[in-house]
C-alpha atoms as a PDB file:
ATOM      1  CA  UNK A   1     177.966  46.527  38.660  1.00  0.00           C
ATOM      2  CA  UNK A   2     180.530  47.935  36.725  1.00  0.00           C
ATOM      3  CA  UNK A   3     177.830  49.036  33.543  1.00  0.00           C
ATOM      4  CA  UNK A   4     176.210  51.077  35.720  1.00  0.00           C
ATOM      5  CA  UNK A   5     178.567  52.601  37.914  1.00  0.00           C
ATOM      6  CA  UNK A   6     179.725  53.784  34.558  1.00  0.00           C
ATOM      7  CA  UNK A   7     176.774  55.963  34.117  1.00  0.00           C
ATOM      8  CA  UNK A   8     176.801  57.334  37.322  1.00  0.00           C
ATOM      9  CA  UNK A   9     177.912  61.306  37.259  1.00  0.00           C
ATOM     10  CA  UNK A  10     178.479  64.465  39.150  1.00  0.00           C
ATOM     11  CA  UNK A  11     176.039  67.160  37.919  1.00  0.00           C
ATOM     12  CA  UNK A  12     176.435  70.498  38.738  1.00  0.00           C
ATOM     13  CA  UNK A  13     173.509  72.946  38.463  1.00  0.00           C
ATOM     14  CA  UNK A  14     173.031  76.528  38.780  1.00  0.00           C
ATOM     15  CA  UNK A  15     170.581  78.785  41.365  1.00  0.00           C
ATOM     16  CA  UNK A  16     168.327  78.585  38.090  1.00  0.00           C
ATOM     17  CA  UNK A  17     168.928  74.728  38.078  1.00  0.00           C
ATOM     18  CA  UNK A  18     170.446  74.845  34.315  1.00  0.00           C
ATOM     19  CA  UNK A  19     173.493  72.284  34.275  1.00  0.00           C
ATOM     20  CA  UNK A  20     176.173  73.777  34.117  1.00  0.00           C
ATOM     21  CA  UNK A  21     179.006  71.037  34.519  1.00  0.00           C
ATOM     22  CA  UNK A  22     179.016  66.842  34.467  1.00  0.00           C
ATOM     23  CA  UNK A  23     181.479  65.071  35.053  1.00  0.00           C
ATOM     24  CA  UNK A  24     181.213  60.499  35.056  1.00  0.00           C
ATOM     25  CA  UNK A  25     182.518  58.635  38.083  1.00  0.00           C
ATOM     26  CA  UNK A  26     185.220  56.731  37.530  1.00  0.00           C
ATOM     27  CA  UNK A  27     187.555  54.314  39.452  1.00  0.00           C
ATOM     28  CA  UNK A  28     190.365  57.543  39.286  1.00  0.00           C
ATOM     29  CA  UNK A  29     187.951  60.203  40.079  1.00  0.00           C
ATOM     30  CA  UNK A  30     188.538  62.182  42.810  1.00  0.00           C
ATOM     31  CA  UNK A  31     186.942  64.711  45.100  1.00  0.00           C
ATOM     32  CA  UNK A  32     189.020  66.156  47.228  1.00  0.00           C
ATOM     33  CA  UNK A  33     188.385  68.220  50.183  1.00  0.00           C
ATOM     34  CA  UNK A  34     189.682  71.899  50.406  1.00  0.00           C
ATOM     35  CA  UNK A  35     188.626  73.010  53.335  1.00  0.00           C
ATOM     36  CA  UNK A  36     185.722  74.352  55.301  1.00  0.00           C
ATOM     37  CA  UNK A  37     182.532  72.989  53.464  1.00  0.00           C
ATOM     38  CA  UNK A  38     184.508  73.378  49.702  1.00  0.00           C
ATOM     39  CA  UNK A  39     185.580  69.821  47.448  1.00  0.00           C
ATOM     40  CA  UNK A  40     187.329  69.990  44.335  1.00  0.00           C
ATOM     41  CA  UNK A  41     186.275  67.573  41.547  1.00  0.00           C
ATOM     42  CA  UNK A  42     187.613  67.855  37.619  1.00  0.00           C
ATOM     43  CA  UNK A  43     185.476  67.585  34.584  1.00  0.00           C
ATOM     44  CA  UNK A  44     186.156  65.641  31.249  1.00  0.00           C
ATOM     45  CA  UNK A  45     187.956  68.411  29.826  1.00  0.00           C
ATOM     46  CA  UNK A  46     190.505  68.673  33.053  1.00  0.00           C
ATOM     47  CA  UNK A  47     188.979  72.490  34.610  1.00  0.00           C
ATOM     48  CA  UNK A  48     188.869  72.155  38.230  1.00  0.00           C
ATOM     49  CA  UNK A  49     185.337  73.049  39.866  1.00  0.00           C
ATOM     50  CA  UNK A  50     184.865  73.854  43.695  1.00  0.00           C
ATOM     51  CA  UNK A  51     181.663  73.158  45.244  1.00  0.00           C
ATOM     52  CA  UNK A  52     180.316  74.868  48.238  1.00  0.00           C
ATOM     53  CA  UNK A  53     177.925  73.020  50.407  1.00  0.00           C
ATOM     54  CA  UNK A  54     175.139  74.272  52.449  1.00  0.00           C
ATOM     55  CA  UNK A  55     177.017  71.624  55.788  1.00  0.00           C
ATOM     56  CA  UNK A  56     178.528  68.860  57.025  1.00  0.00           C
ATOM     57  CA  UNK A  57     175.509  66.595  56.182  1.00  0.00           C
ATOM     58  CA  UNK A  58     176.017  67.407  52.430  1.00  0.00           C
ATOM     59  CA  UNK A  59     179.161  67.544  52.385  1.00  0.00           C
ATOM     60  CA  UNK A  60     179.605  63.834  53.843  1.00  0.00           C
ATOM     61  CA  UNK A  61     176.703  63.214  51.798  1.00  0.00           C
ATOM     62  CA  UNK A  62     178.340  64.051  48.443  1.00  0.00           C
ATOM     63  CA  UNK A  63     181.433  62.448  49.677  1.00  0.00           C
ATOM     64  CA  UNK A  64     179.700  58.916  50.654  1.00  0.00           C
ATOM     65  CA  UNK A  65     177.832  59.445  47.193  1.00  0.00           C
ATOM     66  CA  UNK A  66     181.068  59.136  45.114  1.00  0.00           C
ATOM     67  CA  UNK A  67     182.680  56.681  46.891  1.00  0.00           C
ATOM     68  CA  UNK A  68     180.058  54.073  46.505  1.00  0.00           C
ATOM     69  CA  UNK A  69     179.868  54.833  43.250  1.00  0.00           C
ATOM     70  CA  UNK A  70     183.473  54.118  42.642  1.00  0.00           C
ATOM     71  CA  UNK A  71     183.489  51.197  44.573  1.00  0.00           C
ATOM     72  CA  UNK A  72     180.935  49.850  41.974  1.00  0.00           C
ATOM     73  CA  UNK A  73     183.501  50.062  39.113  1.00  0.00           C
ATOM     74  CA  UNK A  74     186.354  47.961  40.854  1.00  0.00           C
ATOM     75  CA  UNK A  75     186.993  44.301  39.466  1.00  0.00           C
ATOM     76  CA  UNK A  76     189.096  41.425  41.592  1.00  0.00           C
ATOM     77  CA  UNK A  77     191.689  42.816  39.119  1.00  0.00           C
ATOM     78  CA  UNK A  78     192.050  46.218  40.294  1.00  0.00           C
ATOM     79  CA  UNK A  79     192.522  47.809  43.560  1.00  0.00           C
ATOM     80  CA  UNK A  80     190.522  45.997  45.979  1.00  0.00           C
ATOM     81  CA  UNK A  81     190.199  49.243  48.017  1.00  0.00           C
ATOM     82  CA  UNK A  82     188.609  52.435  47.994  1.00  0.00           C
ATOM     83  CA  UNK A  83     189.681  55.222  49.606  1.00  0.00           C
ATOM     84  CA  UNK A  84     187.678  58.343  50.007  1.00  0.00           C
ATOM     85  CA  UNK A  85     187.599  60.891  52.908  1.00  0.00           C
ATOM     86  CA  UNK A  86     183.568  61.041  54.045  1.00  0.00           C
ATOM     87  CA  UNK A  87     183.742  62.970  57.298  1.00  0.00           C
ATOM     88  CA  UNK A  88     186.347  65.939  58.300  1.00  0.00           C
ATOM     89  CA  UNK A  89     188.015  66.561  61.483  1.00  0.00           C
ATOM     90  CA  UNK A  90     188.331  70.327  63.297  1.00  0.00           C
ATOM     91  CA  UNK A  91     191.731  70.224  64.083  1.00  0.00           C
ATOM     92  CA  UNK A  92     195.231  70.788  62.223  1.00  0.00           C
ATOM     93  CA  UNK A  93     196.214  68.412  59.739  1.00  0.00           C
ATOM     94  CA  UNK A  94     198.171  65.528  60.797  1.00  0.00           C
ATOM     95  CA  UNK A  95     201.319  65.540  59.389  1.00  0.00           C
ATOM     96  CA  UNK A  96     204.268  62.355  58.353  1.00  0.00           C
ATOM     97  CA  UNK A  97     205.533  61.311  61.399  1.00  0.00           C
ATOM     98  CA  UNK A  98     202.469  62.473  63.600  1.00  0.00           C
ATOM     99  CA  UNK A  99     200.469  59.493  65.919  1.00  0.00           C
ATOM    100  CA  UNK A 100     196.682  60.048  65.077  1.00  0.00           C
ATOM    101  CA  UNK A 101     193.628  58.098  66.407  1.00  0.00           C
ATOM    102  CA  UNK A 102     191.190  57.102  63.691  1.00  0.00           C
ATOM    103  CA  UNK A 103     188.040  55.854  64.285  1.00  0.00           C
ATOM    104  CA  UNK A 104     186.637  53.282  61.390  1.00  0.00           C
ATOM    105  CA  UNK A 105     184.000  51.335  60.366  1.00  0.00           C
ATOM    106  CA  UNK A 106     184.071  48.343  57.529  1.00  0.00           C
ATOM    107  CA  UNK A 107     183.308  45.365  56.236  1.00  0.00           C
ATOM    108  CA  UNK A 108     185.114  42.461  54.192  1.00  0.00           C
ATOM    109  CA  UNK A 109     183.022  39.871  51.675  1.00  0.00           C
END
């Protein structure tokens, strides 16, 4: 799993569809939510890219996307966890000390 995972990539294209930006998936990368339908992901050389999606659907899409794809690169030795944010609430960001209600779905092996 891990050989592959390590091919996997972000690719970032253009309204021309000429690549623009790629960036490999791996067990530290991170795409993090900004806000509204905007993530923020880095590239090899460390410049920050924002991505706009078209809605929710892509956006969780994307998100899903790159956390299986992480997931693929951890060994027994690592982290045994993977945390990445898939779907985005409406309301105000909780904050340290706050009671929230999550709602989640997972599986052991």
């Amino acid at each position: 799993p891990g050989m592959a995972a390590a091919r996997m990539q972000v690719l970032v294209y253009d309204r021309l569809k000429h690549p623009v930006m790629q960036a490999p998936v791996h067990a530290g990368f991170e795409a993090i939510h900004q806000g509204n339908m905007y993530v923020s992901v880095y590239d090899p050389a460390g410049a920050t890219w924002s991505l706009l999606f078209r809605d929710e659907e892509e956006l969780s899409s994307f998100m899903l996307g790159v956390a299986l794809a992480r997931s693929t690169l951890w060994t027994s030795e690592s982290y045994p966890l993977v945390l990445q944010d898939v779907h985005f609430g409406r309301g105000a960001t909780a904050e340290y000390g706050d009671k929230v209600w999550v709602r989640h779905t997972g599986w052991l092996e």
